[in-house]
PDB file of N, CA and C in Angstrom:
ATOM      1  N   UNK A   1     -43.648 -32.829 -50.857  1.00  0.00           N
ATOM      2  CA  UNK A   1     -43.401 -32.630 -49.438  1.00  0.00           C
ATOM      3  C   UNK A   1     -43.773 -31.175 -49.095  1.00  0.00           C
ATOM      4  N   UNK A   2     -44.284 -31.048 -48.069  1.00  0.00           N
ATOM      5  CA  UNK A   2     -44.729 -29.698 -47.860  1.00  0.00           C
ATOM      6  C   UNK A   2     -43.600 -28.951 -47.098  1.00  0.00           C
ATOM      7  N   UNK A   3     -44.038 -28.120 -46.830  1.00  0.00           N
ATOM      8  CA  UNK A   3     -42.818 -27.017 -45.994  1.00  0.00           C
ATOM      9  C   UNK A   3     -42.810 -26.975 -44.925  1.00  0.00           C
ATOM     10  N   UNK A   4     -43.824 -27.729 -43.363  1.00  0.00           N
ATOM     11  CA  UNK A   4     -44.110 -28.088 -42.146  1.00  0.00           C
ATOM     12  C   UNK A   4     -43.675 -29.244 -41.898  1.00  0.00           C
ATOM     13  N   UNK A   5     -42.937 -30.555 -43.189  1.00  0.00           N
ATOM     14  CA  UNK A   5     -42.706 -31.272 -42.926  1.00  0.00           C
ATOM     15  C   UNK A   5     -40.907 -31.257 -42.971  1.00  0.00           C
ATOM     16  N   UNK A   6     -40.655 -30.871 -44.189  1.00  0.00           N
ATOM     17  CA  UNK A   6     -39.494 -29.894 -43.944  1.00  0.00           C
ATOM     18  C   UNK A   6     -38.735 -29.252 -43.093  1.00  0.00           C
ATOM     19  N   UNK A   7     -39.349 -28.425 -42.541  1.00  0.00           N
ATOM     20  CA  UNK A   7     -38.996 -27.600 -41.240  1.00  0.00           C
ATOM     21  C   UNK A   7     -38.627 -28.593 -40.190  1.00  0.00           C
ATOM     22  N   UNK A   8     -39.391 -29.588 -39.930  1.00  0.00           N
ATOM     23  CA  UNK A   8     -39.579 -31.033 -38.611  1.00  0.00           C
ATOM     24  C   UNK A   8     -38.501 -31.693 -38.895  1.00  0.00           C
ATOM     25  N   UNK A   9     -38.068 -31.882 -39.978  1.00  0.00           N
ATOM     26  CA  UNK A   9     -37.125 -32.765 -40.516  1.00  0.00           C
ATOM     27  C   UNK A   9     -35.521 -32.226 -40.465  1.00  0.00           C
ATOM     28  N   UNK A  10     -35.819 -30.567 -40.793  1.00  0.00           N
ATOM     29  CA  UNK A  10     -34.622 -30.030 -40.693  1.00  0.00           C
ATOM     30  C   UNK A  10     -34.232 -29.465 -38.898  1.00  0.00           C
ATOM     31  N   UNK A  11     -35.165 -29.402 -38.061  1.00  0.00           N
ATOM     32  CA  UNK A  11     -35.179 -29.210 -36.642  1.00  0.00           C
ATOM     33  C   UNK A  11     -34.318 -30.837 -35.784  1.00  0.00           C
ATOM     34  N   UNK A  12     -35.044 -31.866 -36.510  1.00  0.00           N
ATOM     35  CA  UNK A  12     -34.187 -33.092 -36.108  1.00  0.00           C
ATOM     36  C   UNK A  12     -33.030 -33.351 -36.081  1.00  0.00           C
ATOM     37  N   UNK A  13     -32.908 -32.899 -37.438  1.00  0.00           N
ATOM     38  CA  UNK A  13     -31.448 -33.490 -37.671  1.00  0.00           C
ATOM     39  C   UNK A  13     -30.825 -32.506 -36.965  1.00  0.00           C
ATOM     40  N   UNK A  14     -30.729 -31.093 -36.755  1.00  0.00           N
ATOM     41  CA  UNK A  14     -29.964 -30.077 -36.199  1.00  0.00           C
ATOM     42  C   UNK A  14     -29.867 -30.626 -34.434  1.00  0.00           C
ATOM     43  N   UNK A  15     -31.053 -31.001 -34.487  1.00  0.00           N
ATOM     44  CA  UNK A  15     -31.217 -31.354 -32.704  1.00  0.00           C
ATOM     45  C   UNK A  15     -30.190 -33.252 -32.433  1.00  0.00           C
ATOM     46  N   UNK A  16     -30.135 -33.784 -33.695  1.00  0.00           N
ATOM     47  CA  UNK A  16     -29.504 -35.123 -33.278  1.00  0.00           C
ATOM     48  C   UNK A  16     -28.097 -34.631 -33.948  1.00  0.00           C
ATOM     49  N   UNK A  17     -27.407 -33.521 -34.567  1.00  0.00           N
ATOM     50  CA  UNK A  17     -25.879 -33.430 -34.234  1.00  0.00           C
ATOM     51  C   UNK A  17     -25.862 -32.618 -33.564  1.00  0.00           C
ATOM     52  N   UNK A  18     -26.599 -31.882 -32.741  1.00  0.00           N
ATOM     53  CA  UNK A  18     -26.420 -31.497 -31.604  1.00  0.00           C
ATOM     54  C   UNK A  18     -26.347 -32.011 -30.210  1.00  0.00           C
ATOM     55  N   UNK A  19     -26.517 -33.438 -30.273  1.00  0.00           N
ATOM     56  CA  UNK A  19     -26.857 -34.266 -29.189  1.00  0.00           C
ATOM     57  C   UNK A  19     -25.449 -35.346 -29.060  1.00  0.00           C
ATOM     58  N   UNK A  20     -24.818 -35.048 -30.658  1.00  0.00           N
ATOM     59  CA  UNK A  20     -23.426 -36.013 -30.668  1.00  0.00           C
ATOM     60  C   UNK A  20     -22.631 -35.338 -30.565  1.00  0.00           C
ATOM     61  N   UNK A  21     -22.172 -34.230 -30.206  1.00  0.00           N
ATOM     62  CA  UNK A  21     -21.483 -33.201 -30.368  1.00  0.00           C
ATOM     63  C   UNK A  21     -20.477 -33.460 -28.897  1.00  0.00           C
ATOM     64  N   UNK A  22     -19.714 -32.855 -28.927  1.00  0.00           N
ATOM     65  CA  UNK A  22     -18.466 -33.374 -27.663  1.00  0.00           C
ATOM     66  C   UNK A  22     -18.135 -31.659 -27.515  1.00  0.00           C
ATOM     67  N   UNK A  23     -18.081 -31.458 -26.149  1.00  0.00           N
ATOM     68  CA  UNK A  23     -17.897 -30.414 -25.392  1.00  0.00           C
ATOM     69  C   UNK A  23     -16.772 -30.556 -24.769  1.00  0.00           C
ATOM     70  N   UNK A  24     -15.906 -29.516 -25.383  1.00  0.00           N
ATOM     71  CA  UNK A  24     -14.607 -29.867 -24.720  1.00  0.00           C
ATOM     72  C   UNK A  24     -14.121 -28.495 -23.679  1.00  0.00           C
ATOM     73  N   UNK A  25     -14.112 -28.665 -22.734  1.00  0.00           N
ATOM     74  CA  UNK A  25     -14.101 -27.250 -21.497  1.00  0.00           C
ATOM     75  C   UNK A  25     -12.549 -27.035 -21.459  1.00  0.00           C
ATOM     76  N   UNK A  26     -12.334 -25.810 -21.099  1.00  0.00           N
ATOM     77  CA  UNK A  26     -10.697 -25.846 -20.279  1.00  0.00           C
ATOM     78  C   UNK A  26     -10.657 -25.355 -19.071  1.00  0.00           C
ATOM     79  N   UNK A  27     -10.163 -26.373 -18.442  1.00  0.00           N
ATOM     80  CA  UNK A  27      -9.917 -26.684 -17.292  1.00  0.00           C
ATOM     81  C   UNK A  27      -8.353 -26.021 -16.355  1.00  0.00           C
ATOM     82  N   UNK A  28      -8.228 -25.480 -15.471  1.00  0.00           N
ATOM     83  CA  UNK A  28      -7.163 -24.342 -15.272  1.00  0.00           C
ATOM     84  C   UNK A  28      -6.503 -25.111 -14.033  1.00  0.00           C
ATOM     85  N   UNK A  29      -4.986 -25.476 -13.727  1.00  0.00           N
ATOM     86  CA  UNK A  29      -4.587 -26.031 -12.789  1.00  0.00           C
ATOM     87  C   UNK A  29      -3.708 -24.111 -12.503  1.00  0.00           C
ATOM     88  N   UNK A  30      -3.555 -24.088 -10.528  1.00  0.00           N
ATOM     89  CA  UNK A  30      -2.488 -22.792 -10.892  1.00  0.00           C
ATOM     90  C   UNK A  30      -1.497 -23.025  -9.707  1.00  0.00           C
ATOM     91  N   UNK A  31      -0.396 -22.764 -10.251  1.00  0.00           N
ATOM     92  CA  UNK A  31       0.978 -23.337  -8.967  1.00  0.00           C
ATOM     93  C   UNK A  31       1.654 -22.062  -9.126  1.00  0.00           C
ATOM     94  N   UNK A  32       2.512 -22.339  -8.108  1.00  0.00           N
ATOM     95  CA  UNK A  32       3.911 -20.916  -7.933  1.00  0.00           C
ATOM     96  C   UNK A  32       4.645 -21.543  -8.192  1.00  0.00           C
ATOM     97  N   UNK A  33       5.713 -20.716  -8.461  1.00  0.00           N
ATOM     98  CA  UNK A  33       7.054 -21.514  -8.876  1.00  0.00           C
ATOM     99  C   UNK A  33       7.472 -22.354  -7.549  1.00  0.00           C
ATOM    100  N   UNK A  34       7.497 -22.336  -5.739  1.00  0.00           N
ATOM    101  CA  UNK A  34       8.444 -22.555  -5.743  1.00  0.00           C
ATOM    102  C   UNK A  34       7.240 -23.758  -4.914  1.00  0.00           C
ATOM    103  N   UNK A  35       6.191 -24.607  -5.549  1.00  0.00           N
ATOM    104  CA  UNK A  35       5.189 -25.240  -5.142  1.00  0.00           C
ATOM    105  C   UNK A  35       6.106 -26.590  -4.985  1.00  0.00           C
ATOM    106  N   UNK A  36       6.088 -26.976  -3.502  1.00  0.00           N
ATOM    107  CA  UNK A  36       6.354 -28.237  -3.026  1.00  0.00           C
ATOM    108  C   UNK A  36       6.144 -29.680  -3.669  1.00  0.00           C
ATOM    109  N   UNK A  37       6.411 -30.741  -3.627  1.00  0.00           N
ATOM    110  CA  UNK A  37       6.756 -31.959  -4.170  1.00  0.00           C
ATOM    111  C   UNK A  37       5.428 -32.640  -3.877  1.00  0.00           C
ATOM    112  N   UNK A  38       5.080 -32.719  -2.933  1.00  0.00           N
ATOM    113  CA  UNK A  38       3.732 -33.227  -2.391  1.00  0.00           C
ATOM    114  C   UNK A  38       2.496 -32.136  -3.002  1.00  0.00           C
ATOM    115  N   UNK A  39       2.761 -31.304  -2.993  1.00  0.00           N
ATOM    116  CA  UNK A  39       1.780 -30.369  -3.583  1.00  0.00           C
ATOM    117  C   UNK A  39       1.750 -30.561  -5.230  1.00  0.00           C
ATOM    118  N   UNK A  40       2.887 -30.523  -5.360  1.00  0.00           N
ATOM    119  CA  UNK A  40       3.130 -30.580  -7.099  1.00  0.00           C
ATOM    120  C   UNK A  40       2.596 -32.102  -7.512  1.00  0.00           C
ATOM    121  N   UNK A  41       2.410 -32.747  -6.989  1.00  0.00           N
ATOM    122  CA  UNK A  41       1.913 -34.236  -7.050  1.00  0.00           C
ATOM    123  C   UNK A  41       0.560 -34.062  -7.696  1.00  0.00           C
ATOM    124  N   UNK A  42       0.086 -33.628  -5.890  1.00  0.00           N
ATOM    125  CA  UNK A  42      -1.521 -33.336  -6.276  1.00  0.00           C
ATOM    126  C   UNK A  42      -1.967 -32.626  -7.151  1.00  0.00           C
ATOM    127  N   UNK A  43      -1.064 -31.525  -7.565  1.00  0.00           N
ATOM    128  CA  UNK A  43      -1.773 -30.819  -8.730  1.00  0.00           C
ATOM    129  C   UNK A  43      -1.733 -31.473 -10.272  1.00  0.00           C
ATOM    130  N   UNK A  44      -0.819 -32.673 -10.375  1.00  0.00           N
ATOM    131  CA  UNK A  44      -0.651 -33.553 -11.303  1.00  0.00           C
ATOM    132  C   UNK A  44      -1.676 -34.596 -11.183  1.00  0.00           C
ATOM    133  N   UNK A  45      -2.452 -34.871 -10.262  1.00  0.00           N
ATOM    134  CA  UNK A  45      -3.330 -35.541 -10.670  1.00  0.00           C
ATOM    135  C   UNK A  45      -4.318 -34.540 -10.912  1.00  0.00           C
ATOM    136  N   UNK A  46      -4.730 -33.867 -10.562  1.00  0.00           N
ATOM    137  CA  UNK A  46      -5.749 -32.851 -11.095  1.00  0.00           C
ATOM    138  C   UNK A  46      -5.762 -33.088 -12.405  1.00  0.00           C
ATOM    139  N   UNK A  47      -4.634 -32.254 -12.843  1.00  0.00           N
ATOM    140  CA  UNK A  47      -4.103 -32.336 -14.136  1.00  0.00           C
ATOM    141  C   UNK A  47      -4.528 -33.648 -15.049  1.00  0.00           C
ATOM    142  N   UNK A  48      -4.096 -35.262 -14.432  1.00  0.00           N
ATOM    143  CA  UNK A  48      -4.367 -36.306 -14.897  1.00  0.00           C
ATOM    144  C   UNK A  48      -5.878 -36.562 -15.106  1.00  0.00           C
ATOM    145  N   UNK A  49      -7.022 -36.035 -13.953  1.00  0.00           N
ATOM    146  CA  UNK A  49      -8.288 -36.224 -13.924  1.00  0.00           C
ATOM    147  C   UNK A  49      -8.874 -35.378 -15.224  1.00  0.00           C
ATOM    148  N   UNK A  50      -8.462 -34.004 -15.443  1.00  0.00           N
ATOM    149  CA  UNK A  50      -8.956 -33.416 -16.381  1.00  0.00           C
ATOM    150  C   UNK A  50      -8.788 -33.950 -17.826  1.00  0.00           C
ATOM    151  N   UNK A  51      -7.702 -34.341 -18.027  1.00  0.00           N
ATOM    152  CA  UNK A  51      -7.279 -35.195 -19.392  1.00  0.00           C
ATOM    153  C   UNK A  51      -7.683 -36.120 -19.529  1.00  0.00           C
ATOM    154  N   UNK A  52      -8.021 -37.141 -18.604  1.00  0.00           N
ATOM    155  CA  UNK A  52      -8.666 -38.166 -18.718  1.00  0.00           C
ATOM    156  C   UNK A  52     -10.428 -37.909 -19.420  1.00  0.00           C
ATOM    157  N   UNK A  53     -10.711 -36.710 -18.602  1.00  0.00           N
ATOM    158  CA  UNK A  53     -11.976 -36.338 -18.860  1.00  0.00           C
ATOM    159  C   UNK A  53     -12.649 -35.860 -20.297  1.00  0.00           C
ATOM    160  N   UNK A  54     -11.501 -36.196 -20.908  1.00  0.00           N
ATOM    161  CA  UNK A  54     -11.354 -34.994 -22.478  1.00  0.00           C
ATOM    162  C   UNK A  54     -10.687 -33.839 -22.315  1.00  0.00           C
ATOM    163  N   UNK A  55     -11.106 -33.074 -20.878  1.00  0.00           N
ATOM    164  CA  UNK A  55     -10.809 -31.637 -21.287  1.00  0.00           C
ATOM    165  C   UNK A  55      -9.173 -30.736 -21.434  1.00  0.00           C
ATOM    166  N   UNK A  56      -9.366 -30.053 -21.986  1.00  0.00           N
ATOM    167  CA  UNK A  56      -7.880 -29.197 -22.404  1.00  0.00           C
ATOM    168  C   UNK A  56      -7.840 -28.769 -20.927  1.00  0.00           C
ATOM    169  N   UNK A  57      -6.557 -28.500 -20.738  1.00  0.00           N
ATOM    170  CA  UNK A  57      -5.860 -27.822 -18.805  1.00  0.00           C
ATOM    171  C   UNK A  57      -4.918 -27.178 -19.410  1.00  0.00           C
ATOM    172  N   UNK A  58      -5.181 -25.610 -18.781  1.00  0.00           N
ATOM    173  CA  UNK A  58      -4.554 -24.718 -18.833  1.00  0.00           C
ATOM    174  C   UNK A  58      -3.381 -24.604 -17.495  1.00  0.00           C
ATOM    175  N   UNK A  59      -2.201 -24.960 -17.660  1.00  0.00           N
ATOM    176  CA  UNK A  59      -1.219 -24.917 -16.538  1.00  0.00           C
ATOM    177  C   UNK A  59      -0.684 -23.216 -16.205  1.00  0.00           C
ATOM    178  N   UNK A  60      -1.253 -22.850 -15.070  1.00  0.00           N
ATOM    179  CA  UNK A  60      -0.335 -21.462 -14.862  1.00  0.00           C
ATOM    180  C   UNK A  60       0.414 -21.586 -13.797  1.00  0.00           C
ATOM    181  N   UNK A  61       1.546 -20.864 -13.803  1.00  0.00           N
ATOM    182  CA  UNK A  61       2.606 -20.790 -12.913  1.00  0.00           C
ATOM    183  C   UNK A  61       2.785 -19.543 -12.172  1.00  0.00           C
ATOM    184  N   UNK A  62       1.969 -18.771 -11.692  1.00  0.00           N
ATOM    185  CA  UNK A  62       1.763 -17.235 -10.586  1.00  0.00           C
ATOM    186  C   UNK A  62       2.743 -16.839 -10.307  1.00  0.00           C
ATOM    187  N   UNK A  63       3.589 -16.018 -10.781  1.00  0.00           N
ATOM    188  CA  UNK A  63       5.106 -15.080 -10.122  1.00  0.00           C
ATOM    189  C   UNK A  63       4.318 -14.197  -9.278  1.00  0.00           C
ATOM    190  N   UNK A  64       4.817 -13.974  -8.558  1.00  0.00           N
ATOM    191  CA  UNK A  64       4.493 -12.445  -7.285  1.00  0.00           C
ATOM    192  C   UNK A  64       5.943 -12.024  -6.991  1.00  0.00           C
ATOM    193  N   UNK A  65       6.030 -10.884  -6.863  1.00  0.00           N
ATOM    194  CA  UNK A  65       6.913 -10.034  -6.376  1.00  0.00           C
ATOM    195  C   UNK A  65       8.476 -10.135  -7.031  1.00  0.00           C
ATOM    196  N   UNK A  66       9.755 -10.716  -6.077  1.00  0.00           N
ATOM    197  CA  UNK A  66      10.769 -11.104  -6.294  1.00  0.00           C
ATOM    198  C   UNK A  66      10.606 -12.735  -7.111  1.00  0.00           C
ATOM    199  N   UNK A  67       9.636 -13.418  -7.157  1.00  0.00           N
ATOM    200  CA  UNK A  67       9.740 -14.218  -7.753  1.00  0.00           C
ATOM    201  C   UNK A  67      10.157 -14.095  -9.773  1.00  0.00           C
ATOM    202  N   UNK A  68       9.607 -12.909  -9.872  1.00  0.00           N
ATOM    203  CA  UNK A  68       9.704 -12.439 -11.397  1.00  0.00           C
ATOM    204  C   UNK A  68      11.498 -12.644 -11.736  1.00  0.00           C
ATOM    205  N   UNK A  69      11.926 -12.313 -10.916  1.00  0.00           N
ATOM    206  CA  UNK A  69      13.558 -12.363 -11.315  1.00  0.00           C
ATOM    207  C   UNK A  69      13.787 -13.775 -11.556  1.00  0.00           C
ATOM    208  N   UNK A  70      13.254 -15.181 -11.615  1.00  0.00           N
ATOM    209  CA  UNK A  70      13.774 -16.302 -11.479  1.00  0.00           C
ATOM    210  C   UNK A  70      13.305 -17.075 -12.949  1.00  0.00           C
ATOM    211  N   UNK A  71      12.576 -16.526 -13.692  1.00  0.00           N
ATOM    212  CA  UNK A  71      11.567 -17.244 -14.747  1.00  0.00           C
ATOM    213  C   UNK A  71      11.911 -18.633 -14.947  1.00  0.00           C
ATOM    214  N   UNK A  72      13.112 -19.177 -14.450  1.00  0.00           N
ATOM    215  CA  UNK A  72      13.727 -20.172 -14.669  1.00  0.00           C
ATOM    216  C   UNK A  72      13.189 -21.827 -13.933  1.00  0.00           C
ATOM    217  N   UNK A  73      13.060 -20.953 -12.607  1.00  0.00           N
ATOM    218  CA  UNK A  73      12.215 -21.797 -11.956  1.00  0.00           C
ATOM    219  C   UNK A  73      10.677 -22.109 -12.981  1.00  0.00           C
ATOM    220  N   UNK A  74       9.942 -21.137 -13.340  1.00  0.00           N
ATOM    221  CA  UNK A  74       8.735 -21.912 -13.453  1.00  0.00           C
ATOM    222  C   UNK A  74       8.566 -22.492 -14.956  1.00  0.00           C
ATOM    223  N   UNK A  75       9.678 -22.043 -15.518  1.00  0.00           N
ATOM    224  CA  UNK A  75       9.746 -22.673 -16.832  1.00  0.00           C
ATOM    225  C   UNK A  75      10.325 -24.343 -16.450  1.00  0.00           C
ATOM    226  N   UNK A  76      11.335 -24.333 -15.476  1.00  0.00           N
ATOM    227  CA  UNK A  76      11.956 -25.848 -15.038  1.00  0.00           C
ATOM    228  C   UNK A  76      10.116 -27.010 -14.753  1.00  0.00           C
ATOM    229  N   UNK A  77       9.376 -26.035 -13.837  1.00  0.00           N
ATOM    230  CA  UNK A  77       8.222 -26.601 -13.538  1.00  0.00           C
ATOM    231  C   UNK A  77       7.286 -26.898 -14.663  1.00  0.00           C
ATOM    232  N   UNK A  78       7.260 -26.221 -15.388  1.00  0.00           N
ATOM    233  CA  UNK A  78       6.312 -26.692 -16.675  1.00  0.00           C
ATOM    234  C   UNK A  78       7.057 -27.532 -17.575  1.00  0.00           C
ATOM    235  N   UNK A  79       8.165 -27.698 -18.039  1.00  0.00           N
ATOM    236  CA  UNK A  79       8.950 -28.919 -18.433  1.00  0.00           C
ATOM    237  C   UNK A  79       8.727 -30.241 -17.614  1.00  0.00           C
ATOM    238  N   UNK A  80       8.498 -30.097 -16.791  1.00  0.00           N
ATOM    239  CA  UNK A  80       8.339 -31.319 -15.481  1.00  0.00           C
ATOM    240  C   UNK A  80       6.836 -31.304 -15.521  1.00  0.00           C
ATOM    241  N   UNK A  81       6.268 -30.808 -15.616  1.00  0.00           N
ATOM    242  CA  UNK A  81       4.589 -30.960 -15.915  1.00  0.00           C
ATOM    243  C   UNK A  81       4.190 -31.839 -17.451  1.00  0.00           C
ATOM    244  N   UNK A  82       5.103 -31.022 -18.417  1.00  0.00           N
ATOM    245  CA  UNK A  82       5.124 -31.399 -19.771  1.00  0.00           C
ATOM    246  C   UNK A  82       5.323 -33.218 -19.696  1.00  0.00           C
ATOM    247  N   UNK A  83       6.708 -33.667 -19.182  1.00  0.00           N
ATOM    248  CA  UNK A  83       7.026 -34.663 -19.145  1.00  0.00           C
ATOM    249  C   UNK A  83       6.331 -35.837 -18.133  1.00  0.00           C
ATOM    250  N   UNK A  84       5.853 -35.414 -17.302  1.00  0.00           N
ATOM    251  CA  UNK A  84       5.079 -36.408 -16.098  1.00  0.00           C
ATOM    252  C   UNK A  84       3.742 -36.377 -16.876  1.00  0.00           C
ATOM    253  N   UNK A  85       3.509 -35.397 -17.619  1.00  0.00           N
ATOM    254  CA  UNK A  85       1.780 -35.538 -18.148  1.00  0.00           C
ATOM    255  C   UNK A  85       2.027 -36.011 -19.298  1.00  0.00           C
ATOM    256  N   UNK A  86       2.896 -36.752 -19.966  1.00  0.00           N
ATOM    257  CA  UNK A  86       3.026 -36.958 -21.554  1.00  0.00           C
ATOM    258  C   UNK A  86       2.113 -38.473 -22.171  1.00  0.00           C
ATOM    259  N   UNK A  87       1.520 -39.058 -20.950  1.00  0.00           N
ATOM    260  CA  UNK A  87       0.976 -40.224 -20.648  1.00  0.00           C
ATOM    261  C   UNK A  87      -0.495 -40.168 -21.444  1.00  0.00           C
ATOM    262  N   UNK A  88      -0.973 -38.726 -20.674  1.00  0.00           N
ATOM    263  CA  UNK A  88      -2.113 -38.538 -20.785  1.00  0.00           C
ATOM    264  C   UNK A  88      -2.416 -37.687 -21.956  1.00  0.00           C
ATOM    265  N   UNK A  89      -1.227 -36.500 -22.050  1.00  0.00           N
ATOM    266  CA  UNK A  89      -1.788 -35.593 -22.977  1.00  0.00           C
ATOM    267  C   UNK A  89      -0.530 -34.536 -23.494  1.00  0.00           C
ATOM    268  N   UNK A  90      -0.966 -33.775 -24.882  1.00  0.00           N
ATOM    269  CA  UNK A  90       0.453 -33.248 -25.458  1.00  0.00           C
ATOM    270  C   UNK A  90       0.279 -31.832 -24.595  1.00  0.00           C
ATOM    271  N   UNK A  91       1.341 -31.174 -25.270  1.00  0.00           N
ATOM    272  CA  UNK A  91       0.994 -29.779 -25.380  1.00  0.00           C
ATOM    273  C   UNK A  91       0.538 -29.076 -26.525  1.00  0.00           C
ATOM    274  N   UNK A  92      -0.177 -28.490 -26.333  1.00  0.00           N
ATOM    275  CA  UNK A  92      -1.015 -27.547 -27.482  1.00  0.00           C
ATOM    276  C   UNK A  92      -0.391 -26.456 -27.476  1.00  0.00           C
ATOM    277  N   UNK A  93      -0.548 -25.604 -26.004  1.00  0.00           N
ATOM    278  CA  UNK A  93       0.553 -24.077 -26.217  1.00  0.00           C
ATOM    279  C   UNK A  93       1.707 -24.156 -25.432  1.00  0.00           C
ATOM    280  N   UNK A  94       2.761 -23.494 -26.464  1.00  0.00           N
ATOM    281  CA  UNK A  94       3.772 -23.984 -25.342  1.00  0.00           C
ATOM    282  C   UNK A  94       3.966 -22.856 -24.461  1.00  0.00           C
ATOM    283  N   UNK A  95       4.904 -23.214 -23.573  1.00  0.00           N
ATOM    284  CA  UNK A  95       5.108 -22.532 -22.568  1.00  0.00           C
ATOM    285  C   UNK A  95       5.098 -21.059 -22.606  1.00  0.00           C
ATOM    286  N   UNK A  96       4.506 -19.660 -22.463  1.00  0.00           N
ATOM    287  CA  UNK A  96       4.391 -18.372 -22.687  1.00  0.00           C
ATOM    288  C   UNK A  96       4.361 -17.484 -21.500  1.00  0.00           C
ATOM    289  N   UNK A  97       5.063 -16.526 -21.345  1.00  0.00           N
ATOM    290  CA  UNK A  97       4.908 -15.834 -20.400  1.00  0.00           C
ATOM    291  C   UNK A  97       3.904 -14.570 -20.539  1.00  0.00           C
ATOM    292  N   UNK A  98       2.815 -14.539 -19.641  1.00  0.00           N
ATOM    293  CA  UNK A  98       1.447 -13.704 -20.040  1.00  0.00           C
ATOM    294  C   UNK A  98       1.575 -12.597 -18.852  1.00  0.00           C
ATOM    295  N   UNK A  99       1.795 -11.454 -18.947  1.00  0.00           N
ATOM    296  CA  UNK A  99       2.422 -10.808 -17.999  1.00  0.00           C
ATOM    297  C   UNK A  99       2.617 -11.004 -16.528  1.00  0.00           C
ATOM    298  N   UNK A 100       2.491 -11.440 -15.293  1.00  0.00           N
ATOM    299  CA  UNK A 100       2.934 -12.120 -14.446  1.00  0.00           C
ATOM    300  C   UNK A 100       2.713 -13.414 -14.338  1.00  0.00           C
ATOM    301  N   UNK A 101       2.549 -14.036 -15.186  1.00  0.00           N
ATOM    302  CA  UNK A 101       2.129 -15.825 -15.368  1.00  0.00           C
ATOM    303  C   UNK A 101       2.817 -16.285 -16.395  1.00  0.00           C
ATOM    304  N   UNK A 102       3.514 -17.520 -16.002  1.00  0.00           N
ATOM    305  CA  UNK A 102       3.661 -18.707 -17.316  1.00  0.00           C
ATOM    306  C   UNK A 102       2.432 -19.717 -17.599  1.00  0.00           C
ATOM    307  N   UNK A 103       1.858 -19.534 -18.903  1.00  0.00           N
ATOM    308  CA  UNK A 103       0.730 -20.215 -18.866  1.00  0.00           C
ATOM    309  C   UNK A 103       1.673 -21.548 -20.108  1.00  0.00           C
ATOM    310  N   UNK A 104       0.816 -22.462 -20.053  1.00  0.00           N
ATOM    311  CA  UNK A 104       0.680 -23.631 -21.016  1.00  0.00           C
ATOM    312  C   UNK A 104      -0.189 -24.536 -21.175  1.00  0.00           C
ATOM    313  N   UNK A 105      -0.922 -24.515 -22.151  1.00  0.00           N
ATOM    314  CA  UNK A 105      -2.498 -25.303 -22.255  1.00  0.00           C
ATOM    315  C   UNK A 105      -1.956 -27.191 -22.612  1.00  0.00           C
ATOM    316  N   UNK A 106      -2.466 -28.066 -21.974  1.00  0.00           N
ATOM    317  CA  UNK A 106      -2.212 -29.368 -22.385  1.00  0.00           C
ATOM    318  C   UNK A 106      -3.519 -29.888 -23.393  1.00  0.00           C
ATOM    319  N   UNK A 107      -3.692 -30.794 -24.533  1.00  0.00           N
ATOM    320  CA  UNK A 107      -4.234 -31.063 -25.412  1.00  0.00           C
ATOM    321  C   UNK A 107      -4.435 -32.924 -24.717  1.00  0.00           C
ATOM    322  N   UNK A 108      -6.010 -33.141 -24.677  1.00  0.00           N
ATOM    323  CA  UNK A 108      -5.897 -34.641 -24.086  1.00  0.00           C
ATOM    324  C   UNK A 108      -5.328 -35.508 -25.338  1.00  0.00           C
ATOM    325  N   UNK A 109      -5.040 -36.651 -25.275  1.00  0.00           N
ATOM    326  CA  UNK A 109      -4.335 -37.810 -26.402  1.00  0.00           C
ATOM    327  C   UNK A 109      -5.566 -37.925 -27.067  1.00  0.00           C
ATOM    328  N   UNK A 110      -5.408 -38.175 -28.466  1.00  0.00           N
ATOM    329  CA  UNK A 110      -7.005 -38.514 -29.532  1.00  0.00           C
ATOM    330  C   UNK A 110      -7.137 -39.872 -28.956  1.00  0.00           C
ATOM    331  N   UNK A 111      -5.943 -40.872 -28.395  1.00  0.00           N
ATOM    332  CA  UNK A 111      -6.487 -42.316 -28.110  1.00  0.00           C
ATOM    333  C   UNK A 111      -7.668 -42.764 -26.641  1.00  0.00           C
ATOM    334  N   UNK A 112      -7.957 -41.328 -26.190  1.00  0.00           N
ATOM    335  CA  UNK A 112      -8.088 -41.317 -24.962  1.00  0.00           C
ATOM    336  C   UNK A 112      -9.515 -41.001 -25.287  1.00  0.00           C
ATOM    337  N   UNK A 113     -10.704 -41.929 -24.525  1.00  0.00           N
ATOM    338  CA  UNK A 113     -12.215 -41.413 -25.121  1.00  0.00           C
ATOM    339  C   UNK A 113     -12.493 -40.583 -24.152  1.00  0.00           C
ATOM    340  N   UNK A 114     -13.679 -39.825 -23.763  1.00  0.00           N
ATOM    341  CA  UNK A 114     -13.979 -39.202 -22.425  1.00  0.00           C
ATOM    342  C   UNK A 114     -14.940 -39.872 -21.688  1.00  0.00           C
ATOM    343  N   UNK A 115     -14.578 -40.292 -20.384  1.00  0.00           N
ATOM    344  CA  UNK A 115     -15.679 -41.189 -19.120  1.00  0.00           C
ATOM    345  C   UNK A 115     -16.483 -40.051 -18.897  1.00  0.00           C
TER     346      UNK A 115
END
């Protein structure tokens, strides 16, 4: 075998597991703590569309100002995110406070393929 045929052979195969390969994005939902019922809905399907999609969703929770004194609130909200999304997908990070944000990344279910 020569070394031009080689090269063709080793370009293929690199180019066909590159072609099966699954791209998994993260996807960012962002609420305040004191985000309404109807609002908090919609941002749960967001949430539901992205997981469905494969991709990881990063949940943040935005404190501003006097809200920082309450952490309680947006930790209550990401427990309630945790549990309404448990359908679709786990948690990967848990809940963390990143200096004015509670972030938490959701992980889609392995039973779940991507549309």
């Amino acid at each position: 075998m020569d070394y031009g045929k080689f090269k063709y052979q080793q370009s293929k195969k690199a180019h066909d597991a590159k072609k099966k390969q699954v791209v998994v994005h993260l996807k960012e939902v962002k609420m305040r703590p004191k985000t309404e019922e109807h609002d908090f809905q919609f941002k749960l399907r967001h949430i539901e569309r992205f997981l469905k999609e494969g991709n990881k969703t990063k949940v943040t929770i935005v404190f501003r100002g006097r809200e920082l004194a309450h952490p309680d609130l947006g930790r209550n909200m990401l427990s309630r995110v945790t549990e309404e999304s448990k359908e679709w997908g786990k948690v990967e990070l848990a809940p963390k406070f990143e200096g004015r944000n509670f972030i938490m990344v959701l992980a889609p279910l392995q039973s779940q393929k991507p549309t």
